[in-house]
Protein backbone atom coordinates (compact mmCIF):
# COMPACT_ATOMS: atom_id res chain seq x y z
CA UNK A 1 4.85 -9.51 -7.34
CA UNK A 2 4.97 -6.12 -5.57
CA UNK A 3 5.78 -3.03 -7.04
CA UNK A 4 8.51 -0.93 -5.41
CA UNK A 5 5.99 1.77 -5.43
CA UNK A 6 3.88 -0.93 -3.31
CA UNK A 7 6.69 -1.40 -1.24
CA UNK A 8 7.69 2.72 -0.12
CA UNK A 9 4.15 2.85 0.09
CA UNK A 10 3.85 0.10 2.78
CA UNK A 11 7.66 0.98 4.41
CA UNK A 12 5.34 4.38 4.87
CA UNK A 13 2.23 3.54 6.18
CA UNK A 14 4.43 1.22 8.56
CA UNK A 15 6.49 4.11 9.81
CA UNK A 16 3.46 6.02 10.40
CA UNK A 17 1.76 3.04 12.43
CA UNK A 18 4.47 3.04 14.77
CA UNK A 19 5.25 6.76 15.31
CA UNK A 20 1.40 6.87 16.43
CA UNK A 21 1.28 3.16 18.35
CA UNK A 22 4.38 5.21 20.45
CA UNK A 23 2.00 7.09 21.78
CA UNK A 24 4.06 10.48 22.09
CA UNK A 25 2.87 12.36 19.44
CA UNK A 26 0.12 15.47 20.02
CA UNK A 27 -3.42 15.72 18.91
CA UNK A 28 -2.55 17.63 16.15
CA UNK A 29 0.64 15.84 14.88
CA UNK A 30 -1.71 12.34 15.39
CA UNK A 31 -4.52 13.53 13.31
CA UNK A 32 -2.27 14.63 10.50
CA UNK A 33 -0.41 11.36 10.98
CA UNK A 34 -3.63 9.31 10.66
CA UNK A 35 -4.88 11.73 7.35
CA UNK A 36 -1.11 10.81 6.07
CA UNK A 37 -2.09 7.13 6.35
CA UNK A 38 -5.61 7.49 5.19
CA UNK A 39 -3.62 8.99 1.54
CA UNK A 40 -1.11 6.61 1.22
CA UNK A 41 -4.07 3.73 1.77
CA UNK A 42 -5.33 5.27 -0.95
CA UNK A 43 -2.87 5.02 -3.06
CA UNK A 44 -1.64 1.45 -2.27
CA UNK A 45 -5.25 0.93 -3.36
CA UNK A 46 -4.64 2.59 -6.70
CA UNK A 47 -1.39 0.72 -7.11
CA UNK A 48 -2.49 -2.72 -6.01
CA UNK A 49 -5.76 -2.14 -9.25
CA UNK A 50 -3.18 -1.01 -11.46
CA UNK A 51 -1.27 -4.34 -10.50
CA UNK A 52 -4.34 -6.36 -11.10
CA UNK A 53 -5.83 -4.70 -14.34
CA UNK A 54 -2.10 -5.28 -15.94
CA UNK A 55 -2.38 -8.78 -15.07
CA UNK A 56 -5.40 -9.18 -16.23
CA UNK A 57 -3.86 -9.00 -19.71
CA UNK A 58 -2.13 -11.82 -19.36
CA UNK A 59 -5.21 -14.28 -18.16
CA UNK A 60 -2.03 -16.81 -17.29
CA UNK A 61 0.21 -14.58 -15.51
CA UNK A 62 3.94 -15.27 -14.71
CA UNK A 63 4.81 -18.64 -12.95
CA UNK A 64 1.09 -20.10 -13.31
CA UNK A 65 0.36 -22.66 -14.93
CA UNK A 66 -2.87 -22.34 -17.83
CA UNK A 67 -6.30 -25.08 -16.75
CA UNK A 68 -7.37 -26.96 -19.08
């Protein structure tokens, strides 16, 4: 299940996808836009193997069943 870290992270890179899709932004403003999203990739990375090495502690994990 996402975090709500996960979550402002993504509401954020979203925001900045569509302020540079519009089109209206200068070279400037776009390249610090697309640095902005290259950071917060990086840390939705971070969060999402933070979110995976936590449920790797628990090998059956909420709401799955065990094999075998």
């Amino acid at each position: 299940m996402p975090s709500e870290q996960l979550d402002r992270l993504t509401e954020r890179l979203e925001r900045a996808a569509a302020e540079l899709r519009a089109g209206s932004l200068d070279p400037d403003r776009a390249a610090a836009v697309v640095d902005e999203c290259a950071r917060l990739a990086g840390e939705a990375s971070v969060e999402l193997d933070r979110q995976i090495r936590a449920g790797d502690a628990d090998p059956v994990g909420s709401g799955q069943l065990a094999l075998g």
